[in-house]
Protein backbone atom coordinates (compact mmCIF):
# COMPACT_ATOMS: atom_id res chain seq x y z
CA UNK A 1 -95.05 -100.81 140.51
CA UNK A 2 -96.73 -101.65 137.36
CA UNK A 3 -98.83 -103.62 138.72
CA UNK A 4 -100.22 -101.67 141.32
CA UNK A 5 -100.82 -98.30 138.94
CA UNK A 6 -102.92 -100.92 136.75
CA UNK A 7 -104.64 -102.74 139.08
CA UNK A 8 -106.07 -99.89 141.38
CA UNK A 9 -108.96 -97.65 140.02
CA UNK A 10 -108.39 -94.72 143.02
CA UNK A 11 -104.37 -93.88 143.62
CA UNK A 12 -103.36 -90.54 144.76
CA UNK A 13 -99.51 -90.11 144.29
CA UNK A 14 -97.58 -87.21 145.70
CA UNK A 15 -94.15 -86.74 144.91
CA UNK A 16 -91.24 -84.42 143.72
CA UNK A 17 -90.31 -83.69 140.03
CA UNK A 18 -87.07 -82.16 139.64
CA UNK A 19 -86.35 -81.83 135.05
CA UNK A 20 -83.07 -81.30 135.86
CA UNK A 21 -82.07 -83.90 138.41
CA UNK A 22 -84.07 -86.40 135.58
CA UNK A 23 -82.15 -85.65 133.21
CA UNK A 24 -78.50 -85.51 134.68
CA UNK A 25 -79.60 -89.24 135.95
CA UNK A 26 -80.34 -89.70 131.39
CA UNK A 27 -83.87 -89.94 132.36
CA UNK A 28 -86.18 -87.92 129.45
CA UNK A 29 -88.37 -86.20 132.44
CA UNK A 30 -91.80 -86.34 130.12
CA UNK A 31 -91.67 -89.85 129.99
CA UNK A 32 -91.97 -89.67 133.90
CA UNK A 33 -95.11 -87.82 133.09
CA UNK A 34 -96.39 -89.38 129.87
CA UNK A 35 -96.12 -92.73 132.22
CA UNK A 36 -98.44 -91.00 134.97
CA UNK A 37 -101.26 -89.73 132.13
CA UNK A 38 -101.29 -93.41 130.16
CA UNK A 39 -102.08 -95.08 133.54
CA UNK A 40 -104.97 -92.62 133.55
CA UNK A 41 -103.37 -90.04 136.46
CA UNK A 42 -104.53 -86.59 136.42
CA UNK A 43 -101.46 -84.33 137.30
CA UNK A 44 -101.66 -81.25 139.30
CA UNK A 45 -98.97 -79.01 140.13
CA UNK A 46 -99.12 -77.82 144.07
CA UNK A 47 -98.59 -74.00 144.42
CA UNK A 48 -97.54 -74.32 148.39
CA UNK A 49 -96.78 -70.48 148.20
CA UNK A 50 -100.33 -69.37 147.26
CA UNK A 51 -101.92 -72.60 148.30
CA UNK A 52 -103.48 -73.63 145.14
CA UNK A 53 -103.33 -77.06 142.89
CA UNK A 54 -103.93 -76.65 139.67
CA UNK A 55 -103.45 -78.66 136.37
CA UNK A 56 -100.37 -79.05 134.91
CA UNK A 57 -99.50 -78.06 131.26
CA UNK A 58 -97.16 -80.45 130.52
CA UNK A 59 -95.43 -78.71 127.52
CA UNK A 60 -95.45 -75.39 129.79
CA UNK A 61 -93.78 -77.79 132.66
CA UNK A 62 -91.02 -78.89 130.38
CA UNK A 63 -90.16 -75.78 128.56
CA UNK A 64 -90.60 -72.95 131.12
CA UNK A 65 -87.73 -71.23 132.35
CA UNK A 66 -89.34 -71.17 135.70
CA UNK A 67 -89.68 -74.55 136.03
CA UNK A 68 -85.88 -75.32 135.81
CA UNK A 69 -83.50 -76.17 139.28
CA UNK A 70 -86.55 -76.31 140.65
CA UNK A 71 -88.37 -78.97 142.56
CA UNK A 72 -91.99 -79.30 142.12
CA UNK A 73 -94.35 -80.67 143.65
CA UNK A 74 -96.90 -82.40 142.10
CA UNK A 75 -100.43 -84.52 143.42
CA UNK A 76 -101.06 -87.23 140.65
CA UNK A 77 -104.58 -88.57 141.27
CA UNK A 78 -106.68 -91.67 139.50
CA UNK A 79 -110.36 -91.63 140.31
CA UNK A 80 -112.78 -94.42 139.15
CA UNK A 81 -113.73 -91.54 136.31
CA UNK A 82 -110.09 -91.21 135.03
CA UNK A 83 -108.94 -92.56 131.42
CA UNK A 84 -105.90 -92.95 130.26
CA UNK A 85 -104.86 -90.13 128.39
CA UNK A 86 -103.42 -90.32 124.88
CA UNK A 87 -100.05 -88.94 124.36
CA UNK A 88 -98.69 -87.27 121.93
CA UNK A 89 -95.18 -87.19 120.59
């Protein structure tokens, strides 16, 4: 999987983040995203309630009270213009 992040320029990954069901499977669930941003993704949360995608706060994601038992969806999308993102711990 790797290998395909790295080697395409334009992905657009859509798929469910639950924190909780991460962690109870001893998974840190920021790593899931701090993976995504170092392969140069842009990560949007989808609002399918009021229809809107906007950018996700990662902290916010993590910590928020409304995020928890929750499943998210969220569009993770690599243009030719993306860069990997730095993370900080």
């Amino acid at each position: 999987m790797r290998d395909i992040l790295q080697n395409n320029k334009t992905l657009t990954i859509f798929t469910e983040f639950i924190k909780d069901a991460l962690e109870d499977a001893g998974t840190d669930p920021r790593e899931m995203l701090d993976f995504l941003r170092k392969e140069g993704f842009e990560i949007y949360l989808v609002d399918e309630q009021n229809a809107l995608v906007s950018p996700v706060n990662v902290t916010e994601l993590l910590t928020s009270k409304s995020f928890e038992k929750r499943t998210i969806n969220l569009l993770c999308k690599k243009t030719d213009n993306s860069r990997p993102h730095k993370i900080n711990n």
